[in-house]
C-alpha atoms as a PDB file:
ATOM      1  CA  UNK A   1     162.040 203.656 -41.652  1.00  0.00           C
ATOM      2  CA  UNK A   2     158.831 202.177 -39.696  1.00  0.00           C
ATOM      3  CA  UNK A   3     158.728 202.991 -35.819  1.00  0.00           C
ATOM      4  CA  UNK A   4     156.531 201.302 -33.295  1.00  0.00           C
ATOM      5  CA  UNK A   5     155.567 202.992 -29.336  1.00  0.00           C
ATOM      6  CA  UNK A   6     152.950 201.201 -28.018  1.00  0.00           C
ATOM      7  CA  UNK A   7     152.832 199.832 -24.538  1.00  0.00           C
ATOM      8  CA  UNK A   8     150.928 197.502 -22.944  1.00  0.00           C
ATOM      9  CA  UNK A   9     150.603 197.338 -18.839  1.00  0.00           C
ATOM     10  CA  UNK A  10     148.837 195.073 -16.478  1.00  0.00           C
ATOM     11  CA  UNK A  11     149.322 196.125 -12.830  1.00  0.00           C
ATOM     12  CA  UNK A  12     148.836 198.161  -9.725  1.00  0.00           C
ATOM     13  CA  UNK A  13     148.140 201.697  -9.081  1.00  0.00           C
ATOM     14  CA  UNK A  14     150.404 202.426  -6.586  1.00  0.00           C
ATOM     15  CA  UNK A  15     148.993 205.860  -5.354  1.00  0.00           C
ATOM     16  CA  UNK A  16     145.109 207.706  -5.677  1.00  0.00           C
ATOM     17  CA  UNK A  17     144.807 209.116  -9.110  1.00  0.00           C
ATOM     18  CA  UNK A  18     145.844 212.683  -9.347  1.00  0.00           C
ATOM     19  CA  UNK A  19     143.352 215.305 -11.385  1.00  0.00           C
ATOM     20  CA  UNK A  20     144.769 218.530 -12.566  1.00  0.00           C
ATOM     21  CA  UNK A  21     143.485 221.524 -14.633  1.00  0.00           C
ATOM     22  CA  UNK A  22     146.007 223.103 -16.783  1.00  0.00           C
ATOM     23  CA  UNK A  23     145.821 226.921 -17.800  1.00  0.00           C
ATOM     24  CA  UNK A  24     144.552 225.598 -21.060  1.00  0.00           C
ATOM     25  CA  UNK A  25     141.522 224.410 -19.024  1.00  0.00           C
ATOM     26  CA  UNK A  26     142.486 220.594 -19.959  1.00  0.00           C
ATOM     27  CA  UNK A  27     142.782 218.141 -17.093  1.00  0.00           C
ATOM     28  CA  UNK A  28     145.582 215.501 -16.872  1.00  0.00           C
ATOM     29  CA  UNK A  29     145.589 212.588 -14.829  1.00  0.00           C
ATOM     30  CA  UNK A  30     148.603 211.229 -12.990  1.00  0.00           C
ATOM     31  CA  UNK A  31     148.733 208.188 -11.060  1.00  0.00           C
ATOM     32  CA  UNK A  32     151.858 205.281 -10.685  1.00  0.00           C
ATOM     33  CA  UNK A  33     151.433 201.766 -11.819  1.00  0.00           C
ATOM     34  CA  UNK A  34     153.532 198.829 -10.145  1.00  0.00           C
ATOM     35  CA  UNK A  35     154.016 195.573 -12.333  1.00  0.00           C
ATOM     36  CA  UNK A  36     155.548 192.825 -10.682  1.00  0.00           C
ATOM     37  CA  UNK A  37     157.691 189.966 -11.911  1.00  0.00           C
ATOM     38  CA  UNK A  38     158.188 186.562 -10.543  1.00  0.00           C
ATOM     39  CA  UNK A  39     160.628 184.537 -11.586  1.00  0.00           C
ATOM     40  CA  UNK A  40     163.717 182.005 -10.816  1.00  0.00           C
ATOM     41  CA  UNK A  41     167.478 182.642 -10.264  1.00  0.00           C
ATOM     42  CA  UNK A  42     170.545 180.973 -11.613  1.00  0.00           C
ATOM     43  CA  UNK A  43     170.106 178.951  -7.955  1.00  0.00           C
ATOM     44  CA  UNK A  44     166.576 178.246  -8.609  1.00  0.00           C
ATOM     45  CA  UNK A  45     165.406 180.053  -5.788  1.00  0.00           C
ATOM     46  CA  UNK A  46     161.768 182.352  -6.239  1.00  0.00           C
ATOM     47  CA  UNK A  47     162.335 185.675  -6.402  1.00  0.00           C
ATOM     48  CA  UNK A  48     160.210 189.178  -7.216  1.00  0.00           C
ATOM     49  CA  UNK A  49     161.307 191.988  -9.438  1.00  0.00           C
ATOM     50  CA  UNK A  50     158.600 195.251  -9.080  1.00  0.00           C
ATOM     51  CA  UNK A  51     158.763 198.087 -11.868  1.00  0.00           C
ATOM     52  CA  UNK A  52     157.123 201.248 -10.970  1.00  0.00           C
ATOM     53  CA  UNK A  53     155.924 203.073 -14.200  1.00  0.00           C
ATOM     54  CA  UNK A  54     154.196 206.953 -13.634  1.00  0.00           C
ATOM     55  CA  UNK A  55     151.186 206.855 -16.348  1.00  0.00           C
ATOM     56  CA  UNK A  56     149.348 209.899 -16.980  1.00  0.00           C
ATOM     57  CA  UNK A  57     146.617 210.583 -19.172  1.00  0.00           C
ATOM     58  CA  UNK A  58     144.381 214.126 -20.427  1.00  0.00           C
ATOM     59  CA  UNK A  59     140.931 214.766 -20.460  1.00  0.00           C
ATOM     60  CA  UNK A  60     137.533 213.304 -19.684  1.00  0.00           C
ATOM     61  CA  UNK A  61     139.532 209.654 -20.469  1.00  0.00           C
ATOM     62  CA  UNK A  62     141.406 210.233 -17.241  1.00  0.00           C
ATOM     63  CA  UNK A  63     139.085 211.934 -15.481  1.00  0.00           C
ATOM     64  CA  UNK A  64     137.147 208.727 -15.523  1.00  0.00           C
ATOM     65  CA  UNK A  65     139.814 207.151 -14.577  1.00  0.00           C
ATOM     66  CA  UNK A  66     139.893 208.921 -11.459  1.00  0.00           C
ATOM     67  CA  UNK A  67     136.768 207.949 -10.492  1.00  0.00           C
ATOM     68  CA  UNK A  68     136.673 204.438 -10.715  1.00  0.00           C
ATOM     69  CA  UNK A  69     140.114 203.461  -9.205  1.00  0.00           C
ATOM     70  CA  UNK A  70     142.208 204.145  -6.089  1.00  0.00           C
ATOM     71  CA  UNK A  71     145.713 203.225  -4.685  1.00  0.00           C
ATOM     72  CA  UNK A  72     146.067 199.333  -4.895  1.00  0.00           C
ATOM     73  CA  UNK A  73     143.512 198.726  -7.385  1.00  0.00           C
ATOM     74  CA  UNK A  74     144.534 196.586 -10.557  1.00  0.00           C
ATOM     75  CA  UNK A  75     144.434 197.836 -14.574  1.00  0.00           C
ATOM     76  CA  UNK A  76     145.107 197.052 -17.781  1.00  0.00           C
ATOM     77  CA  UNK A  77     146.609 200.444 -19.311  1.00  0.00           C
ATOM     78  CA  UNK A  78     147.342 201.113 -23.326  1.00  0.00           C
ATOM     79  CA  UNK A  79     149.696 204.176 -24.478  1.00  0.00           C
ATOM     80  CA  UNK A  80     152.973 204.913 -25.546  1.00  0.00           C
ATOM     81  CA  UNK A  81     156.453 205.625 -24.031  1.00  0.00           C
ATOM     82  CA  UNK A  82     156.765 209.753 -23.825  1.00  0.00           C
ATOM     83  CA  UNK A  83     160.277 211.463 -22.523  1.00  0.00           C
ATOM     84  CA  UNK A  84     159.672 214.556 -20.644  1.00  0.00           C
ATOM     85  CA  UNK A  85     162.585 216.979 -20.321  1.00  0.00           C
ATOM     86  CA  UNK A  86     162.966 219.962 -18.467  1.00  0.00           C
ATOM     87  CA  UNK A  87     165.666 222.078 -16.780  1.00  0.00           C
ATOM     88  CA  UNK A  88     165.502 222.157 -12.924  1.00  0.00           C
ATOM     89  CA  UNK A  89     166.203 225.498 -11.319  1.00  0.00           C
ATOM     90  CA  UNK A  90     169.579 224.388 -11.008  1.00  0.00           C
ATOM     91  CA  UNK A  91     170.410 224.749 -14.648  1.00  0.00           C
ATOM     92  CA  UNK A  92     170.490 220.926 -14.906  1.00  0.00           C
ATOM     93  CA  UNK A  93     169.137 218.838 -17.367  1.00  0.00           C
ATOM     94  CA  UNK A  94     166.843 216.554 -16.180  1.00  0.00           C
ATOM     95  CA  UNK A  95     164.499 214.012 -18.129  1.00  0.00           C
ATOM     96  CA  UNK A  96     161.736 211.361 -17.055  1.00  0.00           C
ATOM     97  CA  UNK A  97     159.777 208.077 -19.071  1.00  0.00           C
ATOM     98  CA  UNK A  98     156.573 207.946 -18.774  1.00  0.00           C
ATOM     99  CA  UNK A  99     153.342 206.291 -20.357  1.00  0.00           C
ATOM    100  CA  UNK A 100     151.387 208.357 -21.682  1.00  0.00           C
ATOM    101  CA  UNK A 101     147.834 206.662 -21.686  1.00  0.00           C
ATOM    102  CA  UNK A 102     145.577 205.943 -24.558  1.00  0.00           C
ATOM    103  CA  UNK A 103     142.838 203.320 -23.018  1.00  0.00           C
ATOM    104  CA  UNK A 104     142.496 201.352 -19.787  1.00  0.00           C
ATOM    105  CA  UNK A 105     140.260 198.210 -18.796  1.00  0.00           C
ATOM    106  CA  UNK A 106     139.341 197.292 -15.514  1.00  0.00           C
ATOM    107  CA  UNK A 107     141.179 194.044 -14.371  1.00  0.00           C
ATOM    108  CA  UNK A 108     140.426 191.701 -11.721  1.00  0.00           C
ATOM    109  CA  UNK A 109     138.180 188.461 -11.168  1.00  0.00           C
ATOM    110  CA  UNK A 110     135.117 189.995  -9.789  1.00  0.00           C
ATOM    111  CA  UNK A 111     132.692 192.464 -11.234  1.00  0.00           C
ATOM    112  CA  UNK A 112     132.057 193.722  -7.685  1.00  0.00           C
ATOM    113  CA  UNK A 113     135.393 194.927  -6.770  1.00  0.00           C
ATOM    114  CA  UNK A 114     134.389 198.014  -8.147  1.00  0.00           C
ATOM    115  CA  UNK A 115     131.152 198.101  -5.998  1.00  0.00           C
ATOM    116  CA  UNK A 116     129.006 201.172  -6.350  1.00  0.00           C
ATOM    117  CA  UNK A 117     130.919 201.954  -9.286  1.00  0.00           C
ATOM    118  CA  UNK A 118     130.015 202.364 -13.051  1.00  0.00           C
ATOM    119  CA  UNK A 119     131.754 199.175 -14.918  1.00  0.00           C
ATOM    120  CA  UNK A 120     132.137 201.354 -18.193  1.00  0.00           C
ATOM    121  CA  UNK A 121     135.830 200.963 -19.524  1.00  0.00           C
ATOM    122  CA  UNK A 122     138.247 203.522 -20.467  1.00  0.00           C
ATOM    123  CA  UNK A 123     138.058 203.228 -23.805  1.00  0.00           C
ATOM    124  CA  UNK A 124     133.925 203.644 -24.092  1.00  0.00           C
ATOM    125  CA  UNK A 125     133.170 199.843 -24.824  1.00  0.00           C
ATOM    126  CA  UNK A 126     130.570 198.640 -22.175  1.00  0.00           C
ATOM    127  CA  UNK A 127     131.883 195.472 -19.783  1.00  0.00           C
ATOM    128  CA  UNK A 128     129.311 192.747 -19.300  1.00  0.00           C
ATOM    129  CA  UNK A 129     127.132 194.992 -17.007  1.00  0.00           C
ATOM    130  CA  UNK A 130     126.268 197.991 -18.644  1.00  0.00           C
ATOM    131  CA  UNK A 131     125.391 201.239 -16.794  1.00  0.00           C
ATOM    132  CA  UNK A 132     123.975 204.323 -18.496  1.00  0.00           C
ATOM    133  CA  UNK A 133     126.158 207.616 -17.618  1.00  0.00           C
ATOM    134  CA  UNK A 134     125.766 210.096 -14.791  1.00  0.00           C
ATOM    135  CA  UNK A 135     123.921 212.438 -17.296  1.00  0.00           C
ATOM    136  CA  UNK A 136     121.793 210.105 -18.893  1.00  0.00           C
ATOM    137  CA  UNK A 137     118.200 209.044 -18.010  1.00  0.00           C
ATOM    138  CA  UNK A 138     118.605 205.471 -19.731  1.00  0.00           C
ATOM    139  CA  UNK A 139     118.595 202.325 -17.274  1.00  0.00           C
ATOM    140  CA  UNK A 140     120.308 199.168 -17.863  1.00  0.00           C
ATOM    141  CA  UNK A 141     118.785 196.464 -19.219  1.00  0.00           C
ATOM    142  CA  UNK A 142     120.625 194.330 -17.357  1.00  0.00           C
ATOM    143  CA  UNK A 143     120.328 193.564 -13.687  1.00  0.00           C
ATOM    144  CA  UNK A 144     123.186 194.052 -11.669  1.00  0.00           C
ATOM    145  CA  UNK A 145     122.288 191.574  -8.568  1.00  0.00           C
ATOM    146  CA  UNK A 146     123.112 188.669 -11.764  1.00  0.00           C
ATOM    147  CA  UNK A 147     126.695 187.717 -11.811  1.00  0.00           C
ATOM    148  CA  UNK A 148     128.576 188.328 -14.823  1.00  0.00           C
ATOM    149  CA  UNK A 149     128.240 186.034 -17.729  1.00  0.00           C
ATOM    150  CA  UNK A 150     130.835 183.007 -17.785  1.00  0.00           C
ATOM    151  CA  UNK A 151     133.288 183.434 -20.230  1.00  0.00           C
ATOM    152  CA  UNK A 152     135.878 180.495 -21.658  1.00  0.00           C
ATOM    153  CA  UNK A 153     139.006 181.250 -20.866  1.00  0.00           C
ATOM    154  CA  UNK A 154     140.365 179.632 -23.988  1.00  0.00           C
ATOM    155  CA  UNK A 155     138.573 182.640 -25.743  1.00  0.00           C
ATOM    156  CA  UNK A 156     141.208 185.871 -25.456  1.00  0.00           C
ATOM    157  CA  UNK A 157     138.578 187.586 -28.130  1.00  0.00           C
ATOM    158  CA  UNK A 158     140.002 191.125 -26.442  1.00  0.00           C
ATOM    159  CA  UNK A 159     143.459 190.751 -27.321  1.00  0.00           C
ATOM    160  CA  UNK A 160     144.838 192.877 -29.472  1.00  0.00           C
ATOM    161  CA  UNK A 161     147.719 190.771 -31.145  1.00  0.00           C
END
């Protein structure tokens, strides 16, 4: 029988992005993600639903991650539904959904939001100002004082379905 996890997020983080080192010498990422609803009632009156959603993701992925985004900032975030269990000192069961992240894009409608900050996505594919890693020597060819190219909004070339 075929199975499917894969979910897709846009919202925002709700808290700074946690770094960790395990004892395997990994690092793992943890931050929470809040993606609001709007909708109508029965009565026609506007209301607001807000799901919070705790993301985390391991290695140099997150640890990027980390870098370029704080508490309130928006994100598009990629991964898969993972159910961590666990007894608590108690002897009692206990059990917890989270996403566990595969790739993340910077959201928003300006570039600059992220001023001062490399524009690199999580996933390694450049955004429309490139910028050369802290350990490289390369320069962008680009110059960052242009604004970003204009892009048709009828064109949705990035999404995945």
């Amino acid at each position: 029988m075929a199975s499917l996890n894969k979910v897709l997020l846009i919202g925002n983080l709700t808290r700074d992005p946690e770094v960790r080192m395990l004892p395997s010498g990994r690092s793992v990422c943890k931050f929470g993600l809040a993606i609001n609803r709007n909708f109508k009632d029965s009565e026609g009156n506007k209301r607001e639903e807000v799901t919070f959603v705790d993301v985390e993701s391991f290695g140099p992925r997150g640890e990027a991650l980390a870098r370029f985004f704080s508490k309130g900032k928006p994100i598009f975030v990629e991964g898969r539904l993972k159910l961590d269990q666990w007894e608590s000192q108690t002897g009692e069961k206990r059990s917890k959904l989270l996403v566990d992240l595969e790739n993340w894009e910077f959201m928003g409608a300006k570039q600059d939001s992220y001023e001062g900050q490399s524009r690199e996505s999580g996933t390694g594919a450049p955004q429309s100002t490139p910028v050369a890693p802290d350990n490289a020597n390369a320069t962008s060819d680009t110059d960052s004082s242009s604004p970003p190219p204009a892009v048709d909004p009828d064109l949705n070339e990035d999404v995945p379905f």
